[in-house]
Protein backbone atom coordinates (compact mmCIF):
# COMPACT_ATOMS: atom_id res chain seq x y z
CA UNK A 1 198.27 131.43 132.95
CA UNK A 2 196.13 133.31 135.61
CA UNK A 3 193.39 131.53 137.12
CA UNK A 4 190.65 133.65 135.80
CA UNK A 5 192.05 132.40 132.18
CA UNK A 6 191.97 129.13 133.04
CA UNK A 7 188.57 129.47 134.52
CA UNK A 8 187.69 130.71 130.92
CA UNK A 9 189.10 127.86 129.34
CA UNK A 10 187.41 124.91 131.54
CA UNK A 11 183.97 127.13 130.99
CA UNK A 12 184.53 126.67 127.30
CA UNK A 13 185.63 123.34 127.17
CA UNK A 14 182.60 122.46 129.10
CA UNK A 15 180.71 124.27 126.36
CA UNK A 16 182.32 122.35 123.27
CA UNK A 17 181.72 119.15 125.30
CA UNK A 18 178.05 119.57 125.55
CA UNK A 19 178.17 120.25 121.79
CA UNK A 20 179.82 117.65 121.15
CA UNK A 21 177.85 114.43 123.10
CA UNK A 22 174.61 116.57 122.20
CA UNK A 23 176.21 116.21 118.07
CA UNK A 24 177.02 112.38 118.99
CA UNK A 25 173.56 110.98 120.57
CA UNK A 26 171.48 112.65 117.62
CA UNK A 27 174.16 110.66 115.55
CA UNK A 28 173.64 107.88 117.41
CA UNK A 29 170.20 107.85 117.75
CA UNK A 30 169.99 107.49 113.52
CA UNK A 31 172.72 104.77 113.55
CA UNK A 32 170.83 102.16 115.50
CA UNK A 33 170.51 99.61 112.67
CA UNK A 34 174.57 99.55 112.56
CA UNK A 35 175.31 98.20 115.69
CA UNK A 36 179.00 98.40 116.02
CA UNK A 37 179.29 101.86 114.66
CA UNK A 38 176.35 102.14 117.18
CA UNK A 39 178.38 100.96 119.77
CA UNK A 40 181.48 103.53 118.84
CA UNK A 41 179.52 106.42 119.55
CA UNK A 42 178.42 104.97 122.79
CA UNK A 43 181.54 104.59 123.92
CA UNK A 44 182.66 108.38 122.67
CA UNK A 45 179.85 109.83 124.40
CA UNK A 46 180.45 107.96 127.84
CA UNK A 47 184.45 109.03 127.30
CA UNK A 48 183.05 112.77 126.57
CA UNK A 49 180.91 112.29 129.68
CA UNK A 50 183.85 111.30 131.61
CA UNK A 51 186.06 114.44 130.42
CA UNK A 52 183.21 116.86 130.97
CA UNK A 53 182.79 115.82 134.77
CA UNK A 54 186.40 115.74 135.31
CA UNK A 55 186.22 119.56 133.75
CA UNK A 56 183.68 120.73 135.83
CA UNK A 57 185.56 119.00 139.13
CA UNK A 58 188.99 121.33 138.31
CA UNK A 59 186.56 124.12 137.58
CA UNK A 60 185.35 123.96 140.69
CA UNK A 61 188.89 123.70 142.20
CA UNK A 62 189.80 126.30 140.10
CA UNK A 63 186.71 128.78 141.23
CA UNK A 64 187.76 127.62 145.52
CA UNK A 65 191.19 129.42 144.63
CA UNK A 66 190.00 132.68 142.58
CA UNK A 67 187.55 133.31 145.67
CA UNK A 68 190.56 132.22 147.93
CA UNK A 69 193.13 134.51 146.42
CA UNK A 70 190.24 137.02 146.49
CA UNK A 71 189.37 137.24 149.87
CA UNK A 72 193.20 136.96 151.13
C-alpha cells in the first residue's frame, strides 16, 4: 500500500471517528438518567478519542514521508 493510500485511509478514519463520538455524546447526552449505560458511552467516547489522536499522530508521520519521498 502506497503512502498516498494510506494517507487516504487515516483521513477517513479520522472522518468516521468524528461521526462516531459526535453519534455517541448526543446519545449520551439523552441517557443521563441511566447512569451505567451513561457511563459506557463515556468510556467509548474517551476510547474513540484515544484512537482518533493516535490517527492523526501516524497521519502526520505518514504526511513527513510523502513530502520526504517527494522532495528526494
Amino acid at each position: 500500500m502506497s503512502v498516498g493510500n494510506c494517507v487516504e485511509r487515516c483521513e477517513a478514519l479520522i472522518d468516521e471517528l468524528d461521526r462516531e463520538i459526535e453519534r455517541l455524546c448526543k446519545e449520551r447526552s439523552q441517557t443521563q438518567n441511566d447512569f451505567a449505560r451513561y457511563r459506557k458511552l463515556c468510556k467509548r467516547v474517551q476510547a474513540l478519542r484515544r484512537l482518533r489522536g493516535k490517527s492523526e499522530g501516524l497521519l502526520a508521520e505518514l504526511l513527513a514521508e510523502q513530502e520526504k519521498e517527494f522532495w528526494s
